[in-house]
PDB file of N, CA and C in Angstrom:
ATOM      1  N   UNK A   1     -14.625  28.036 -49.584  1.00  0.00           N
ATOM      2  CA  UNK A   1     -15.382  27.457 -48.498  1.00  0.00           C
ATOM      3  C   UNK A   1     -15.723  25.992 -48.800  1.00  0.00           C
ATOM      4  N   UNK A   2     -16.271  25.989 -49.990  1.00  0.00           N
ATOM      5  CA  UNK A   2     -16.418  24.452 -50.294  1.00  0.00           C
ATOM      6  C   UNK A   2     -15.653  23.467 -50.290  1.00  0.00           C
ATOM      7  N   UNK A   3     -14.137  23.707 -50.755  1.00  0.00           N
ATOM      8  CA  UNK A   3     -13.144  23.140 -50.809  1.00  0.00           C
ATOM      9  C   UNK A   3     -12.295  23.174 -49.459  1.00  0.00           C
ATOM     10  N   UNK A   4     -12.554  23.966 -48.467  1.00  0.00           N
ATOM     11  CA  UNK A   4     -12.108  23.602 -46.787  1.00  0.00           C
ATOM     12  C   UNK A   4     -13.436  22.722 -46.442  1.00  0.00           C
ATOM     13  N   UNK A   5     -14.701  22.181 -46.626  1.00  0.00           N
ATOM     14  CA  UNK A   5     -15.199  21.563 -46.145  1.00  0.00           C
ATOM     15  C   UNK A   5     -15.085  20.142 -46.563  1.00  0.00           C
ATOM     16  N   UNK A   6     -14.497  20.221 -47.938  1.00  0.00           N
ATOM     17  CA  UNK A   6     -14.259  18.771 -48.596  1.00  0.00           C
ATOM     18  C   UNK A   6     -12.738  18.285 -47.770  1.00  0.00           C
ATOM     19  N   UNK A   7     -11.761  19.077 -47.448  1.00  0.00           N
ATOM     20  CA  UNK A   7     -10.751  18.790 -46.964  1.00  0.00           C
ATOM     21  C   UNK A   7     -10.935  18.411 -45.620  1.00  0.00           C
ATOM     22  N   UNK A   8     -11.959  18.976 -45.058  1.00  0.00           N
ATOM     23  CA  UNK A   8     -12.335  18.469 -43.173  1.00  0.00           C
ATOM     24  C   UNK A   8     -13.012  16.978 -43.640  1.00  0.00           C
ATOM     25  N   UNK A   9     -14.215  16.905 -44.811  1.00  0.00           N
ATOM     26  CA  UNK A   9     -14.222  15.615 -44.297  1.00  0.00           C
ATOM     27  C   UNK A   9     -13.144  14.852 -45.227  1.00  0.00           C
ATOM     28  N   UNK A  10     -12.548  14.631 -45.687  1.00  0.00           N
ATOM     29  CA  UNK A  10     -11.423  13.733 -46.040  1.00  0.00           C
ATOM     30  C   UNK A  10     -10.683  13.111 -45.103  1.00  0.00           C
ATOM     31  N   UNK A  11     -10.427  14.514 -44.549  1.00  0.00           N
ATOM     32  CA  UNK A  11      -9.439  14.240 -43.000  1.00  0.00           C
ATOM     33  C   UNK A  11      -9.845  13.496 -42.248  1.00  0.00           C
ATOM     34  N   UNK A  12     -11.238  13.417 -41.722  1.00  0.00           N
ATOM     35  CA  UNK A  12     -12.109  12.753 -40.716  1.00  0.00           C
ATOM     36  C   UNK A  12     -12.227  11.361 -41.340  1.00  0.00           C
ATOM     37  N   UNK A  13     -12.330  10.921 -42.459  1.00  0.00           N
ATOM     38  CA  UNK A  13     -12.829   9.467 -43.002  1.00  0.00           C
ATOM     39  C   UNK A  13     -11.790   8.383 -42.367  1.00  0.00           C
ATOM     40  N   UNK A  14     -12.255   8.081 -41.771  1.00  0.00           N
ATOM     41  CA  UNK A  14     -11.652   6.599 -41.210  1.00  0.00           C
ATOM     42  C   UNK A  14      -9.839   6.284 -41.979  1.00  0.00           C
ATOM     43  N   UNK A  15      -9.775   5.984 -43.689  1.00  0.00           N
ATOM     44  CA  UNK A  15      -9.014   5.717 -43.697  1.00  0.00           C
ATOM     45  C   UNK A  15      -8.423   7.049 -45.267  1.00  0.00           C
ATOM     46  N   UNK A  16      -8.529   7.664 -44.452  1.00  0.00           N
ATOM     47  CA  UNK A  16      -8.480   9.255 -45.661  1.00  0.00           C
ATOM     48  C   UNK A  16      -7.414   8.644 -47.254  1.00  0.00           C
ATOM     49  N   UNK A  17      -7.783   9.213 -47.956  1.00  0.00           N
ATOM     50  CA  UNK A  17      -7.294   9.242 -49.745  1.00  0.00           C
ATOM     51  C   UNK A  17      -6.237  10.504 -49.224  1.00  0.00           C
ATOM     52  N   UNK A  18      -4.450   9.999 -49.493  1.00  0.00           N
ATOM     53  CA  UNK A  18      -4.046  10.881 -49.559  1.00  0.00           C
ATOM     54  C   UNK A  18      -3.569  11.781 -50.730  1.00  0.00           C
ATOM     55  N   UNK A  19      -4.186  11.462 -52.103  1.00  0.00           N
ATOM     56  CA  UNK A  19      -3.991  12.088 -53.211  1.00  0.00           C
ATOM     57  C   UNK A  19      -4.879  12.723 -53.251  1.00  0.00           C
ATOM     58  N   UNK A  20      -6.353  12.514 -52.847  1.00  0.00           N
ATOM     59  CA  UNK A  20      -7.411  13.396 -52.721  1.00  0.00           C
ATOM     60  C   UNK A  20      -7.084  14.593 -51.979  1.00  0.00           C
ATOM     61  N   UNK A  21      -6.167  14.418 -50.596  1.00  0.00           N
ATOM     62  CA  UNK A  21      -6.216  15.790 -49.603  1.00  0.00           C
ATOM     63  C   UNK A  21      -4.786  16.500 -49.909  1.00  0.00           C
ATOM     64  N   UNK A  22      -4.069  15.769 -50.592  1.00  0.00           N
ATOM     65  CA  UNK A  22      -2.704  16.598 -51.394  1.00  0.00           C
ATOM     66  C   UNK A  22      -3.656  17.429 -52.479  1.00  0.00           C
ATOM     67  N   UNK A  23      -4.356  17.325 -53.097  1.00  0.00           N
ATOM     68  CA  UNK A  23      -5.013  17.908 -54.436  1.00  0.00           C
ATOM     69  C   UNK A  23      -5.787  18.968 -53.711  1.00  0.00           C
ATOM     70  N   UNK A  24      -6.497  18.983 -52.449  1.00  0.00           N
ATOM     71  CA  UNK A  24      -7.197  19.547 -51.900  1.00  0.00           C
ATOM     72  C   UNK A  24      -6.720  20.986 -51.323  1.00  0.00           C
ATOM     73  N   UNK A  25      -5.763  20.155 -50.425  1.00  0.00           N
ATOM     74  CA  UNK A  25      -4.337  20.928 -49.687  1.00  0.00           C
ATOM     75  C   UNK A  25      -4.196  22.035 -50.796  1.00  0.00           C
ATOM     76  N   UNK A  26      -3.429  21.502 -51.962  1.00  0.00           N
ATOM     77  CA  UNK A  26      -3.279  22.314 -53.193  1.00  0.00           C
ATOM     78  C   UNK A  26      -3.454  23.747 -53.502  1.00  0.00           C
ATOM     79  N   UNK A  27      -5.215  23.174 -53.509  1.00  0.00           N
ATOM     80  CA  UNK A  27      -6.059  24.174 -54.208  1.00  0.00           C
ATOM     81  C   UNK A  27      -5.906  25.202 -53.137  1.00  0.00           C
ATOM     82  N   UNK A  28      -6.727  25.379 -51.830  1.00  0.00           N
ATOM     83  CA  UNK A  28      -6.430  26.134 -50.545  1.00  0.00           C
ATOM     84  C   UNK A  28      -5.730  26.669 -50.571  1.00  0.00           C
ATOM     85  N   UNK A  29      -4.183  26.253 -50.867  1.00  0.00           N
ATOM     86  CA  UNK A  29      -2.941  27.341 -50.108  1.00  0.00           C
ATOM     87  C   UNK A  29      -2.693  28.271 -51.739  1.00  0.00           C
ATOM     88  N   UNK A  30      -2.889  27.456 -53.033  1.00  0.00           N
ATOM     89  CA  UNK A  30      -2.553  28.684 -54.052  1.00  0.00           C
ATOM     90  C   UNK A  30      -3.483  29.763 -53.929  1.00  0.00           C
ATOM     91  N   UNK A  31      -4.415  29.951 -53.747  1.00  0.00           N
ATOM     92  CA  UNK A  31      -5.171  31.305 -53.888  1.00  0.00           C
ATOM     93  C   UNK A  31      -4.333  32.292 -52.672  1.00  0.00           C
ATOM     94  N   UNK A  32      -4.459  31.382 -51.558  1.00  0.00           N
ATOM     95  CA  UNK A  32      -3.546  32.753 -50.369  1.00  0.00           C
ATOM     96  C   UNK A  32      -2.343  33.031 -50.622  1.00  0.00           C
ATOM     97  N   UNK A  33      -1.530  32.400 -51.684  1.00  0.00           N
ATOM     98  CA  UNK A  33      -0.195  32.992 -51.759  1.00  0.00           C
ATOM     99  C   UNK A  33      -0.752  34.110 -52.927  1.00  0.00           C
ATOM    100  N   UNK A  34      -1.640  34.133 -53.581  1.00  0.00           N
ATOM    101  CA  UNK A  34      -2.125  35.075 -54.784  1.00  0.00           C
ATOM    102  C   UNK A  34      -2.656  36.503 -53.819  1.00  0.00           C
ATOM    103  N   UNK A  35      -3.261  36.031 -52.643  1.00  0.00           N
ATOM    104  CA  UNK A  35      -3.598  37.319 -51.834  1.00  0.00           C
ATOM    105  C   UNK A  35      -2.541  38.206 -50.987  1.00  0.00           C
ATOM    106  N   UNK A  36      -1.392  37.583 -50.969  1.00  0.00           N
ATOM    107  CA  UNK A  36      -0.440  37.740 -49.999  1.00  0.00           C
ATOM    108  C   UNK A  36       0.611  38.333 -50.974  1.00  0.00           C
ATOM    109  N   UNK A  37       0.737  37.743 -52.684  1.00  0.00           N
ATOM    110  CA  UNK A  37       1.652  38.604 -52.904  1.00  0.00           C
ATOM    111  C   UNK A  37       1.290  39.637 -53.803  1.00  0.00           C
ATOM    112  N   UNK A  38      -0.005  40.093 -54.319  1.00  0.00           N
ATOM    113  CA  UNK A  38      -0.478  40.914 -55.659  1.00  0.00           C
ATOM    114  C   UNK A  38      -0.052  42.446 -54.567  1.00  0.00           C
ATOM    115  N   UNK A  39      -0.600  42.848 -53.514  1.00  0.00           N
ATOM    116  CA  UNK A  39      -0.470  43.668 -52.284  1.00  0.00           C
ATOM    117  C   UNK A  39       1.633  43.976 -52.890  1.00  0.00           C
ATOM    118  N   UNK A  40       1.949  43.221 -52.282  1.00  0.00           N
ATOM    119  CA  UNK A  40       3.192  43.173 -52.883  1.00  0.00           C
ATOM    120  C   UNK A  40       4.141  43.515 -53.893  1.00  0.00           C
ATOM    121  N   UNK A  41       3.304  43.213 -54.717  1.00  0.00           N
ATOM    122  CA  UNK A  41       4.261  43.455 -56.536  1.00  0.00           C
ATOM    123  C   UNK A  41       3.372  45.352 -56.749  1.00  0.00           C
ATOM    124  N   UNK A  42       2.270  45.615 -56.299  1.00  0.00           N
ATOM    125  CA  UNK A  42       1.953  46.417 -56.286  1.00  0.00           C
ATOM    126  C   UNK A  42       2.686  47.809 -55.005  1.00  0.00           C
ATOM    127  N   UNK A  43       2.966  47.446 -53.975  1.00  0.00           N
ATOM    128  CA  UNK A  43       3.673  47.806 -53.250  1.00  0.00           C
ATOM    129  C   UNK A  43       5.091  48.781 -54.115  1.00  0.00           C
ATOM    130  N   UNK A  44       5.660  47.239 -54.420  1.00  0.00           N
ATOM    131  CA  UNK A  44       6.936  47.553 -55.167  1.00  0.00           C
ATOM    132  C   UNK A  44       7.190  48.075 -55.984  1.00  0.00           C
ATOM    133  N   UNK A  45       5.844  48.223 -57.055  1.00  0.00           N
ATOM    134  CA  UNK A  45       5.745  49.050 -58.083  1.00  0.00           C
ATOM    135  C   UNK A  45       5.735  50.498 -58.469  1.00  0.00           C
ATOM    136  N   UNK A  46       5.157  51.119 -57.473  1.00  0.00           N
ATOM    137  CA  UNK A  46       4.711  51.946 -56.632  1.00  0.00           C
ATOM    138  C   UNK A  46       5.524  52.721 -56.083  1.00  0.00           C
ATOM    139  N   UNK A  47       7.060  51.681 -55.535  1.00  0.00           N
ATOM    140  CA  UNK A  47       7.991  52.262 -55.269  1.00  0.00           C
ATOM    141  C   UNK A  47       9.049  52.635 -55.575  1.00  0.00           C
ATOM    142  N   UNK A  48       9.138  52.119 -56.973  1.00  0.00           N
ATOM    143  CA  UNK A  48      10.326  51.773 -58.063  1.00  0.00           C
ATOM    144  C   UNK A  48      10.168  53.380 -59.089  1.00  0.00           C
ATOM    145  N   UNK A  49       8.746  53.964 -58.719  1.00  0.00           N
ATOM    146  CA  UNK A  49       9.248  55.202 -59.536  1.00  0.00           C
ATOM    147  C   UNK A  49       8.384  55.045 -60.967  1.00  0.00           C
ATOM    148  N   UNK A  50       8.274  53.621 -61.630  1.00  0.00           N
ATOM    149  CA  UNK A  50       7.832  53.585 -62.794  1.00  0.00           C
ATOM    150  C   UNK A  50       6.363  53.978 -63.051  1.00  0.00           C
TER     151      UNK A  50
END
């Protein structure tokens, strides 16, 4: 949450830091690929028999 509110105002600042909202960007999207694939490897695991 904190880190989508630092990324809204970055965005909004007149003349935005784009290494600041690449670093920002960053952080945000790795955790949802961590939620999107653990579901997954567990899925598969599950199905493999082992």
């Amino acid at each position: 949450m904190v880190l989508m509110i630092a990324f809204i105002i970055v965005v909004n600042t007149e003349k935005p830091n784009l290494l600041a909202l690449f670093y920002i960007r960053r952080f945000l999207i790795q955790p949802l690929f961590l939620i999107l694939f653990i579901p997954a490897f567990y899925y598969q695991r599950r199905n493999s028999g082992t």
